[in-house]
Protein backbone atom coordinates (compact mmCIF):
# COMPACT_ATOMS: atom_id res chain seq x y z
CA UNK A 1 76.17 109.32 114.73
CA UNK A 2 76.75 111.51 111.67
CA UNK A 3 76.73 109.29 108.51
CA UNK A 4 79.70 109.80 105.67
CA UNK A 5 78.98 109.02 102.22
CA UNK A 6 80.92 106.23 101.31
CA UNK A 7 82.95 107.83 98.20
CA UNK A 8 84.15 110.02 100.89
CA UNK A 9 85.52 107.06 102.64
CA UNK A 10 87.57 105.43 99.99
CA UNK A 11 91.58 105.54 100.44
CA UNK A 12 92.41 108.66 97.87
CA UNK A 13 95.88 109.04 95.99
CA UNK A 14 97.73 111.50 97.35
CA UNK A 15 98.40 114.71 95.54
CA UNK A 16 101.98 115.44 94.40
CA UNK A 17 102.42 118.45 96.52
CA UNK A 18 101.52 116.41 99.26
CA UNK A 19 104.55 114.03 99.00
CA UNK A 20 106.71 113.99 101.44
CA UNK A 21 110.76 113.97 101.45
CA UNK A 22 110.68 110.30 103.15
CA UNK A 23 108.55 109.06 100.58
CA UNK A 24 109.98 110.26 97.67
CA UNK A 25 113.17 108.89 98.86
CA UNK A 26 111.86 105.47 99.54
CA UNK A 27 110.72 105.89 95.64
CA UNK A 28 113.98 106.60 94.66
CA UNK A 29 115.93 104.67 96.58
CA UNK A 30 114.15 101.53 95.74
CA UNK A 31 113.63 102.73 91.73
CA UNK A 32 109.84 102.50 91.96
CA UNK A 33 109.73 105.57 89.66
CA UNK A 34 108.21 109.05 90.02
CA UNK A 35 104.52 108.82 92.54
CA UNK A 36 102.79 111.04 89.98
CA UNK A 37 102.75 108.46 87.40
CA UNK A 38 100.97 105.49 89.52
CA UNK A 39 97.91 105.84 90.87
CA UNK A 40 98.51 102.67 93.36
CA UNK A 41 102.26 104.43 94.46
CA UNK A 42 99.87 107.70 95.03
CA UNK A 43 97.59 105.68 97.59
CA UNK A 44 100.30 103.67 98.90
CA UNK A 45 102.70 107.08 99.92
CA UNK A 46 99.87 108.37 102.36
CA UNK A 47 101.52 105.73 104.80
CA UNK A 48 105.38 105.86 105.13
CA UNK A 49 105.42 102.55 107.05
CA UNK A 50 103.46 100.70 104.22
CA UNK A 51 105.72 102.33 101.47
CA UNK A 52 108.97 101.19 102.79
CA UNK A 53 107.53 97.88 103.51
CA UNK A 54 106.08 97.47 100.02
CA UNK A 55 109.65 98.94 98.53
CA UNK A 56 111.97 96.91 100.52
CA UNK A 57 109.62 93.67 100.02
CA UNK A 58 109.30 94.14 96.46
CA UNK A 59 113.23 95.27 96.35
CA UNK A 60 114.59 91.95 98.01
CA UNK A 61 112.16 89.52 95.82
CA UNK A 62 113.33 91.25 93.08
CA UNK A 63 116.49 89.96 94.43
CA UNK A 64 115.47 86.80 94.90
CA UNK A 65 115.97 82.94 92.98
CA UNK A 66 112.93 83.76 90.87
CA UNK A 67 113.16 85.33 87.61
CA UNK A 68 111.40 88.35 87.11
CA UNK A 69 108.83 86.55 84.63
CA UNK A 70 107.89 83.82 87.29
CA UNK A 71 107.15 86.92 89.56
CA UNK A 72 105.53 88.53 86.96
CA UNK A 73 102.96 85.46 86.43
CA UNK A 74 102.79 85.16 89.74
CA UNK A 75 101.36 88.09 89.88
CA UNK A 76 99.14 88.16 86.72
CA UNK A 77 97.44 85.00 88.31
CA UNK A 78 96.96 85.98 92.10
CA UNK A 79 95.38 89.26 90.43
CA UNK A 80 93.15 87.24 88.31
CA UNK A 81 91.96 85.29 91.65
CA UNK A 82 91.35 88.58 93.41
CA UNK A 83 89.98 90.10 90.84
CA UNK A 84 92.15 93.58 91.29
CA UNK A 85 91.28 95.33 87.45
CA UNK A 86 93.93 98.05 88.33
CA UNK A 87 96.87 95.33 89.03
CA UNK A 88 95.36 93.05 86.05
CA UNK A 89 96.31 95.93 83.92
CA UNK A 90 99.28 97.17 85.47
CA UNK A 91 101.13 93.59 85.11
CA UNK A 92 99.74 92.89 81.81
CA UNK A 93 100.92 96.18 80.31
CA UNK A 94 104.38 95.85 82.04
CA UNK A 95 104.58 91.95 81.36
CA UNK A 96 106.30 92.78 77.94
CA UNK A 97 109.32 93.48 79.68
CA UNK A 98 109.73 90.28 81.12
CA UNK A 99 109.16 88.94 77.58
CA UNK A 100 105.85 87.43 78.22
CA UNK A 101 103.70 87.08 74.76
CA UNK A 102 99.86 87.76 75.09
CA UNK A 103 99.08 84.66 75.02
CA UNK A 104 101.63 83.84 78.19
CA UNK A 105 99.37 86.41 80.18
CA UNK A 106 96.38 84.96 78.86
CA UNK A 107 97.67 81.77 80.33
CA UNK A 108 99.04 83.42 83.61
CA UNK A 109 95.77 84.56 84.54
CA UNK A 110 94.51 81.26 84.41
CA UNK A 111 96.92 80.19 86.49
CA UNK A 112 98.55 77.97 83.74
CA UNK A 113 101.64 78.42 81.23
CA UNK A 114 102.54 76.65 78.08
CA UNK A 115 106.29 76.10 80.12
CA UNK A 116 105.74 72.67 82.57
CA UNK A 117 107.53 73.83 85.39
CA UNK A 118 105.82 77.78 85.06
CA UNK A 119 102.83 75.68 84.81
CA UNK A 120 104.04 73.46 88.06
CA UNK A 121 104.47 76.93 89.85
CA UNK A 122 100.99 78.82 89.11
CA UNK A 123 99.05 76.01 89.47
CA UNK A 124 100.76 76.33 93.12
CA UNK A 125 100.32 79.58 93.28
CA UNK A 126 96.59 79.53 92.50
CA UNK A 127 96.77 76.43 95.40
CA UNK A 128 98.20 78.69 98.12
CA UNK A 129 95.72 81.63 97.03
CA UNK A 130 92.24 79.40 96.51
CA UNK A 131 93.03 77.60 99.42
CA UNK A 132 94.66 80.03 101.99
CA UNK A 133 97.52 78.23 102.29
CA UNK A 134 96.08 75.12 103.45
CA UNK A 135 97.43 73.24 100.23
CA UNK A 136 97.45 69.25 99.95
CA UNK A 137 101.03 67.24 100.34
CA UNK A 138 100.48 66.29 96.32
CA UNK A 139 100.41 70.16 95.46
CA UNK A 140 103.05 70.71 97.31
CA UNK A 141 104.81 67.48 95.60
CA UNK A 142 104.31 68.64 91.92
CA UNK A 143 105.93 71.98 92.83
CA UNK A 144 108.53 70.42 93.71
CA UNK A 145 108.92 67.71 91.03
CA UNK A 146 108.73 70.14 89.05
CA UNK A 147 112.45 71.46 90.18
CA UNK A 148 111.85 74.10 92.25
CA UNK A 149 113.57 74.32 95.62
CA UNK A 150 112.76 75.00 99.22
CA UNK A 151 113.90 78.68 98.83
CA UNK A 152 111.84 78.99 95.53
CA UNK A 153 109.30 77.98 97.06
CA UNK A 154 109.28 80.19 100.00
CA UNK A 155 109.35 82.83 97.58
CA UNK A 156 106.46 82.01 95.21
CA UNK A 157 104.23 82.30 98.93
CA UNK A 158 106.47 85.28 99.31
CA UNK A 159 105.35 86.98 96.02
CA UNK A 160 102.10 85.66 96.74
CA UNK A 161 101.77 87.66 99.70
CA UNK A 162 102.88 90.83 98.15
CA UNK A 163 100.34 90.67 95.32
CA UNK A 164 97.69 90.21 97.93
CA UNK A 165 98.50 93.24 99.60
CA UNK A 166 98.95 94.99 96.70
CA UNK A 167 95.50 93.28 94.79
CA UNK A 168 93.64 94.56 98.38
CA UNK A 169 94.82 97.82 98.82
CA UNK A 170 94.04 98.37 95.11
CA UNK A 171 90.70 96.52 95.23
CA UNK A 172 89.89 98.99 98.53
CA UNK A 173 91.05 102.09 97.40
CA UNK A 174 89.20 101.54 94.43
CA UNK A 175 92.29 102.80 92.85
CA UNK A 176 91.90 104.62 89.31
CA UNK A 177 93.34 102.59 86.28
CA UNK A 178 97.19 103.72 84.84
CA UNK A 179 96.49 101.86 81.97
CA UNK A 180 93.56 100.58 79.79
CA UNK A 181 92.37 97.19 80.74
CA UNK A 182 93.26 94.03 79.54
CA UNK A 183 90.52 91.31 78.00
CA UNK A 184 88.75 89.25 80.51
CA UNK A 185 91.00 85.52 80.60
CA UNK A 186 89.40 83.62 77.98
């Protein structure tokens, strides 16, 4: 059995000439913006199937009860748990436009926020991540008490489950940074 160096097996970006029509129309249809640009898009458009389930995932929880800064903390902290550089820096450099301060990120990657029930929701979040789902009845409780509903909460695991994917594929692929990266979480 021949042996293959292993930078030779990493999941590569593909190149832009490569692209095909399908993909680029999942971009667009879904408003993911142009392939070239992201690094992660580039890996992710070498499988059709995984880019229109990424696109319509990320498309309907956009969609969803959830505002788009709880998704974006949500995703700043499951990042921080996996420890996925390229999507730390891609959230934290996008979180500005879901009007999260530095120090909100800061506190998002430690699954925490100065807001009670954000706070409520990443603890949960960092819960359902640490724990694999197998969360106690009292975490489950102070989601709740904290005011969110049953459909929230089916989204938080929701968006939990897309950063995952996202946090592995990047973490696998080894995928290049878009974006300088952020300070450690103090």
């Amino acid at each position: 059995m021949q042996t293959i160096e292993p930078a030779i097996c990493r999941l590569k970006p593909i190149e832009a000439r490569q692209i095909s029509p399908e993909v680029r129309a999942t971009l667009d249809k879904f408003h993911l913006g142009p392939v070239e640009t992201s690094n992660f898009l580039r890996v992710l458009a070498k499988s059709l199937a995984a880019m229109r389930a990424y696109a319509e995932a990320e498309h309907a929880l956009a969609g969803g009860q959830l505002t788009a800064t709880q998704r974006k903390q949500i995703a700043l902290a499951v990042a921080e748990i996996n420890g996925s550089d390229y999507c730390l820096a891609t959230h934290s450099k996008t979180a500005g436009d879901t009007n999260l301060s530095d120090a909100d990120i800061q506190l998002a990657r430690q699954a925490s926020a100065a807001d009670g029930k954000a706070d409520a929701m990443l603890r949960f979040t960092q819960a359902v991540v640490l724990q694999r789902g197998e969360i106690k009845d009292d975490e489950l409780c102070l989601v709740r008490q904290a005011g969110f509903t049953e459909t929230e909460i089916i989204e938080i695991v929701a968006n939990i489950a897309l950063n995952i994917f996202t946090n592995y594929l990047a973490i696998i692929s080894k995928t290049g940074a878009d974006f300088p990266a952020r300070p450690a979480a103090t």
